[in-house]
Every structure is written in C-alpha cells, then in structure tokens.
N, C-alpha and C. Protein backbone atom coordinates (compact mmCIF):
# COMPACT_ATOMS: atom_id res chain seq x y z
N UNK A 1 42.22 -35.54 -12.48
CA UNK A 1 41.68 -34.29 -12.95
C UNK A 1 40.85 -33.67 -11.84
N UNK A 2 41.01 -32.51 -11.69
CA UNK A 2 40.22 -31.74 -10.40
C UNK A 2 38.72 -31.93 -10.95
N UNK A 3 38.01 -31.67 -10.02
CA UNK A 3 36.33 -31.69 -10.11
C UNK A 3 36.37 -30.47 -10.35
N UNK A 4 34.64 -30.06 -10.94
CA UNK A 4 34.55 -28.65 -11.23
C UNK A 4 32.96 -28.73 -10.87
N UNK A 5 33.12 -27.81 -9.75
CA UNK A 5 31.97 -27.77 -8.91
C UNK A 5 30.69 -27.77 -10.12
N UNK A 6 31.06 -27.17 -10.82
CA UNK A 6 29.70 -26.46 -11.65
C UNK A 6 28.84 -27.62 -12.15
N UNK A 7 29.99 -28.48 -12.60
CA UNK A 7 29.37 -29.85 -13.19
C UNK A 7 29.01 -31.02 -12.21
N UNK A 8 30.10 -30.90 -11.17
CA UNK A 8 29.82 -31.79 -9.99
C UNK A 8 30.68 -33.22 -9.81
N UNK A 9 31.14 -32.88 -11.08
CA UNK A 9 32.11 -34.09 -11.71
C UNK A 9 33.49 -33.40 -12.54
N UNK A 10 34.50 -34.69 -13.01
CA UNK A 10 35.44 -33.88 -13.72
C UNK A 10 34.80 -33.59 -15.24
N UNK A 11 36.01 -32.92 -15.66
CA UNK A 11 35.61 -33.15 -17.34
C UNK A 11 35.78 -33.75 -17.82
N UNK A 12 36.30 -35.30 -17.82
CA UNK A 12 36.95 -36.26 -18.38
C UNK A 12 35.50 -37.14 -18.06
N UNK A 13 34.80 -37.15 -16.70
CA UNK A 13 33.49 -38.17 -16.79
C UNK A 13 32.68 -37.55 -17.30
N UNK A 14 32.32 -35.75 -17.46
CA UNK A 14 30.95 -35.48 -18.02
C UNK A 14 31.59 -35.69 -19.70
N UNK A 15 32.49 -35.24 -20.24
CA UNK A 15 32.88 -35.83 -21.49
C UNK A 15 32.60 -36.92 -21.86
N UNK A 16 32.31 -38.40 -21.06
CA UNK A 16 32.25 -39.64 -21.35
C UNK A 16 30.81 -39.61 -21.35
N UNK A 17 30.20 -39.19 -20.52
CA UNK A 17 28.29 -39.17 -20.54
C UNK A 17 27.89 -37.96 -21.84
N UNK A 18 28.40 -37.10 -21.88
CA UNK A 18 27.50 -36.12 -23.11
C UNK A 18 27.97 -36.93 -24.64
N UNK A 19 29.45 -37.46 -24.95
CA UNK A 19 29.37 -38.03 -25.79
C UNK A 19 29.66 -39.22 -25.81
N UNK A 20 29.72 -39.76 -28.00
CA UNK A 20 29.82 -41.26 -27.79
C UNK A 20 31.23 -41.46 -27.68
N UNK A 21 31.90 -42.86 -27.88
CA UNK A 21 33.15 -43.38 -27.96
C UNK A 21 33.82 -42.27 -29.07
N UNK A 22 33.18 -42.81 -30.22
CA UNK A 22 33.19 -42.16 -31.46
C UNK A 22 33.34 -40.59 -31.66
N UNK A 23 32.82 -39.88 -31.18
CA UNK A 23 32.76 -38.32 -31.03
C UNK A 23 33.87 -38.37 -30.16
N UNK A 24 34.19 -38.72 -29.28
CA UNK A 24 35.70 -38.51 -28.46
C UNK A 24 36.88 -38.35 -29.35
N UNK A 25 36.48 -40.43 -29.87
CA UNK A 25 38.09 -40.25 -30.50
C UNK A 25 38.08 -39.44 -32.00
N UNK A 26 37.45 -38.31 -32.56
CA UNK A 26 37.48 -38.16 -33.69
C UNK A 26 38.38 -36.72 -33.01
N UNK A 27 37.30 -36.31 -31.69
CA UNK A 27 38.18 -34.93 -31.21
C UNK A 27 39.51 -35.46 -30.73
N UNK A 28 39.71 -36.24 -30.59
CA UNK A 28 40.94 -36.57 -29.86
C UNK A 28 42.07 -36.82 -31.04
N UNK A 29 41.29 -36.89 -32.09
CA UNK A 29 42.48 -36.70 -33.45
C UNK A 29 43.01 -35.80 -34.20
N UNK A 30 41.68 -34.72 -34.08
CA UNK A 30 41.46 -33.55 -34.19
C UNK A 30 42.94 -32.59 -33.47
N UNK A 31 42.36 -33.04 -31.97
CA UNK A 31 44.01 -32.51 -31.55
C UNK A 31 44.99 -32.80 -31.56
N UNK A 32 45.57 -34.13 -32.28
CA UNK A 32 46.22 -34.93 -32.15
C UNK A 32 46.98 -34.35 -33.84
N UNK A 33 46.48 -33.98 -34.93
CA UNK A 33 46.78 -33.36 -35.82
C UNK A 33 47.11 -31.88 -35.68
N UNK A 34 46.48 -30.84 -34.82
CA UNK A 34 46.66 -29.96 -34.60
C UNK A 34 48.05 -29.72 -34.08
N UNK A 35 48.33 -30.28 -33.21
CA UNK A 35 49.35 -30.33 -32.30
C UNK A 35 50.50 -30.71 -33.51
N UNK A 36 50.74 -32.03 -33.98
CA UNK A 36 51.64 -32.56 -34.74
C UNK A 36 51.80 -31.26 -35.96
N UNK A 37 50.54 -30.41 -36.75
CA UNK A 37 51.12 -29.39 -37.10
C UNK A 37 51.68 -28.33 -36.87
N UNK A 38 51.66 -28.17 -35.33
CA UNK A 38 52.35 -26.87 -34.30
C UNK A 38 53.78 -27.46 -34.44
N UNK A 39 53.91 -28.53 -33.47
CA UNK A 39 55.24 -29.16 -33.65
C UNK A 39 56.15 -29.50 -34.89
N UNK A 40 55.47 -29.85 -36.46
CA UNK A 40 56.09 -29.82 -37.58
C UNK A 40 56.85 -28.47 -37.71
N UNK A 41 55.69 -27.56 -37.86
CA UNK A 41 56.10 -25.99 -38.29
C UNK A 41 57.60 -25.40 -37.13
N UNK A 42 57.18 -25.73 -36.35
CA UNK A 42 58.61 -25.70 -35.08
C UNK A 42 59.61 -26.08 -35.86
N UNK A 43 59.51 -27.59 -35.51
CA UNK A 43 60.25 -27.98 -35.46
C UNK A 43 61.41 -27.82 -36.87
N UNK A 44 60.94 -27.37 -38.29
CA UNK A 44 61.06 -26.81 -39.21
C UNK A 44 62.10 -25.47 -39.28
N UNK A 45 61.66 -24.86 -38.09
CA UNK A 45 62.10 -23.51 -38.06
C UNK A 45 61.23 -22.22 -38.83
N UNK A 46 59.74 -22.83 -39.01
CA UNK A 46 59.11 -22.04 -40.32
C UNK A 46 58.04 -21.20 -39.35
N UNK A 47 58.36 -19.44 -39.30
CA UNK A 47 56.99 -18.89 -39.03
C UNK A 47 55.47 -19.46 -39.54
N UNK A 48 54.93 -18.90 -38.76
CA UNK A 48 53.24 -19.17 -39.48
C UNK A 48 53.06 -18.51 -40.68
N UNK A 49 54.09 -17.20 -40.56
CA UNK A 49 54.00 -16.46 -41.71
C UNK A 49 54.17 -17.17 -43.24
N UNK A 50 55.65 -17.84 -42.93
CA UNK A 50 56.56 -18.50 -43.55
C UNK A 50 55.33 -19.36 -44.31
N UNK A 51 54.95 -20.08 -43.92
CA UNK A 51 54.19 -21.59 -44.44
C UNK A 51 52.92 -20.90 -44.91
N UNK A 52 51.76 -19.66 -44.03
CA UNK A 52 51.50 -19.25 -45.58
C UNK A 52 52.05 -19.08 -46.59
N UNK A 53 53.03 -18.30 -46.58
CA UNK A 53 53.51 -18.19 -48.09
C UNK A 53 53.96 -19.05 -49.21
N UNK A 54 54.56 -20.23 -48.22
CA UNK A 54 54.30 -21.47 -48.85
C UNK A 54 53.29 -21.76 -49.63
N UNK A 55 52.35 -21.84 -48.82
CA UNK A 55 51.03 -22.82 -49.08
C UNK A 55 49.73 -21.89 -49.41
N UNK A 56 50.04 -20.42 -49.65
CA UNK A 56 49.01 -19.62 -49.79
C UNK A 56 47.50 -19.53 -48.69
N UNK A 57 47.82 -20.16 -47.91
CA UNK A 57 46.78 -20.34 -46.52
C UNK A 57 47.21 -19.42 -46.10
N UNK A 58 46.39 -18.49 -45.56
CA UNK A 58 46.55 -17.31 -45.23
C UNK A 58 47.05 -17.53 -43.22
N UNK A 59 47.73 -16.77 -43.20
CA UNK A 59 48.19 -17.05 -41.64
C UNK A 59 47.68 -16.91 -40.51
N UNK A 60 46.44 -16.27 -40.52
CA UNK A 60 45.04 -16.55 -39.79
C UNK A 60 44.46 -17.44 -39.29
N UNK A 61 44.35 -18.46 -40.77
CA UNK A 61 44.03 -19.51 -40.73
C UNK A 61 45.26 -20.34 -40.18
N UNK A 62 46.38 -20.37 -40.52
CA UNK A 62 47.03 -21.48 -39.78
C UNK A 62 47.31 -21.33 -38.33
N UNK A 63 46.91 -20.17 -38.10
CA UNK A 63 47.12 -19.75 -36.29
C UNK A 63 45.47 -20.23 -35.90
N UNK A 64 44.28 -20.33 -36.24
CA UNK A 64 43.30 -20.87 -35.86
C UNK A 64 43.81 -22.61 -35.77
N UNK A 65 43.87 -22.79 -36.94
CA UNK A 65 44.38 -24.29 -36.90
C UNK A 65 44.75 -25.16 -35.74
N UNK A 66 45.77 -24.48 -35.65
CA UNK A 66 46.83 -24.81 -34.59
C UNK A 66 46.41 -24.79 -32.93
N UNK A 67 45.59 -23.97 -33.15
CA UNK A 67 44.72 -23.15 -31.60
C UNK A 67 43.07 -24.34 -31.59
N UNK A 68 42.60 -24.89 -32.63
CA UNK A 68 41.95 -25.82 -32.51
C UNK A 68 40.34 -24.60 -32.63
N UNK A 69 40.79 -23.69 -32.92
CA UNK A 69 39.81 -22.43 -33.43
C UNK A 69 38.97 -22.52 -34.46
N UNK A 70 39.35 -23.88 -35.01
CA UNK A 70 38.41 -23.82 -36.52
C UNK A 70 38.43 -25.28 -37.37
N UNK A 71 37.34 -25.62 -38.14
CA UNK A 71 37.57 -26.94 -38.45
C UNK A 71 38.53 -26.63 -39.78
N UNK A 72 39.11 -27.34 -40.36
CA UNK A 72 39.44 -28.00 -42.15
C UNK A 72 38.74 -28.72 -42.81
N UNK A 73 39.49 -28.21 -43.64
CA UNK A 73 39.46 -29.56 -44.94
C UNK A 73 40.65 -30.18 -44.94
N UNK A 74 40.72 -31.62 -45.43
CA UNK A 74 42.00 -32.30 -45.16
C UNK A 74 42.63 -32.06 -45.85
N UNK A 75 42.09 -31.39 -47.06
CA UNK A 75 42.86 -31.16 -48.15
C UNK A 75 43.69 -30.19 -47.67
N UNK A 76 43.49 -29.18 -47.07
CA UNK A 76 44.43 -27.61 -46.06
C UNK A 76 45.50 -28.27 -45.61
N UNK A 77 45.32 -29.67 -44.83
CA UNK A 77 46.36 -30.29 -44.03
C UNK A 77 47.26 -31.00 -44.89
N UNK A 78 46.93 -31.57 -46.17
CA UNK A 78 47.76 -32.20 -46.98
C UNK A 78 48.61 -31.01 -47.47
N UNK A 79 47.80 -29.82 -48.10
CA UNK A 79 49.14 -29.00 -48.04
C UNK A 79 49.94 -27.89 -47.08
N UNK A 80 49.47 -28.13 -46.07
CA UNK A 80 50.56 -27.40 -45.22
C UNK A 80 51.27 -28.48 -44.66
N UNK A 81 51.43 -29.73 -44.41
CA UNK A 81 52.13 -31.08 -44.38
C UNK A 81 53.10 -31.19 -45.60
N UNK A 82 52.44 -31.04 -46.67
CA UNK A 82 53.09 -31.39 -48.18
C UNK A 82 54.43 -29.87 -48.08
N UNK A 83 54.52 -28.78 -47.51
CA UNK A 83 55.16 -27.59 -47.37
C UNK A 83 56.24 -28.27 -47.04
N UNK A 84 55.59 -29.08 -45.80
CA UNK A 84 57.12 -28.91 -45.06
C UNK A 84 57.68 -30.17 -45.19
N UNK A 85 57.15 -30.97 -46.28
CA UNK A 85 58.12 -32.19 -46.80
C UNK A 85 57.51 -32.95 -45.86
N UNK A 86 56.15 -33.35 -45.90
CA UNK A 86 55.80 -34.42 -44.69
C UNK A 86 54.80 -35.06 -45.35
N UNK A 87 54.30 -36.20 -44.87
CA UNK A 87 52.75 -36.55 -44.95
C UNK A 87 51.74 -37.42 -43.62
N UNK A 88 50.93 -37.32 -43.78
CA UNK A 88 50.00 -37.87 -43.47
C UNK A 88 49.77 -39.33 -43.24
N UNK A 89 49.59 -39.99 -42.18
CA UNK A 89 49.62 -41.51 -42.43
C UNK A 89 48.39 -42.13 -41.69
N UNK A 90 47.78 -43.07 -42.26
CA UNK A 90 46.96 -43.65 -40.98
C UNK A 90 47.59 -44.86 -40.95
N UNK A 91 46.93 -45.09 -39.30
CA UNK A 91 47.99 -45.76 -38.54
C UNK A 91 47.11 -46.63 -37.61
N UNK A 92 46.54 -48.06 -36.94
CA UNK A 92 46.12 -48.53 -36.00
C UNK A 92 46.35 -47.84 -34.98
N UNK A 93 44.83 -47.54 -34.39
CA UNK A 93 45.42 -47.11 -32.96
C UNK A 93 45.90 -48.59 -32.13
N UNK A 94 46.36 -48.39 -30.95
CA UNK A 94 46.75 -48.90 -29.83
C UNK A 94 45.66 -49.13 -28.82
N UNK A 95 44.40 -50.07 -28.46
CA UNK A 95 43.80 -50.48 -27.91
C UNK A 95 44.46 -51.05 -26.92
C-alpha cells in the first residue's frame, strides 16, 4: 500500500494503531456484506429499483447500502437477501 505523506505511514498501519482487532474485523464485515449484496443484486439481474419494490426499501437506501454510506439493521439485510432467494450464514472465519 503506498504511504500517505499526511499520515507518514500507510493506511493499513495507522488503521491498526487508531483501532482495536475487534473494530477492524466488524468493518471488515461490514464490507464484506455490502459487497456480497452488490454482487447478489447483479448477479440476479435485479435493478436497485427492482429489489425496492420487492422489499419496499426504498432505493436510496439500497444504493447507500451498497456504497457503505450508511449503517442497517440486519433485519433490512434479511430482507433484501430473503428478495432474492438467499440467506445469511455465519460461518468461522479462517485464522
């Protein structure tokens, strides 16, 4: 990762000093769901439009979502997951 003068370091080491383990990997799931709902809705063939109307989430909101623009409720994610015939799993990470 390039350095960034401003910090003096990359963002990957001042990320490791401002937070904990814990605060990482929660963002790191954060995008890790975000993403997997960009790629569902794709991969689907379903506008953003589309899956509001599904799911009555207004399409604002699922374009914030997706953009990592805004927090949820999991409950939002169970049903725009539940739309497109999917679910949710937890899973061991890989240490």
């Amino acid at each position: 990762m390039k350095e960034n003068t401003a910090l003096g370091r990359s963002w990957k080491q001042a990320r490791q000093e401002l937070f904990s383990p814990e605060e990482i990997a929660a963002s790191d799931a954060r995008v890790e769901l975000m993403i997997a709902l960009s790629n569902a809705r794709k991969e689907k063939g379903l506008t953003q439009r589309k899956l509001s109307e599904m799911t009555g989430i207004k399409q604002s909101v699922i374009s914030k979502l997706e953009n990592g623009n805004t927090p949820t409720q999991i409950d939002t994610l169970f049903r725009l997951f539940a739309a497109m015939n999917m679910k949710m799993q937890v899973v061991p990470l890989d240490v």
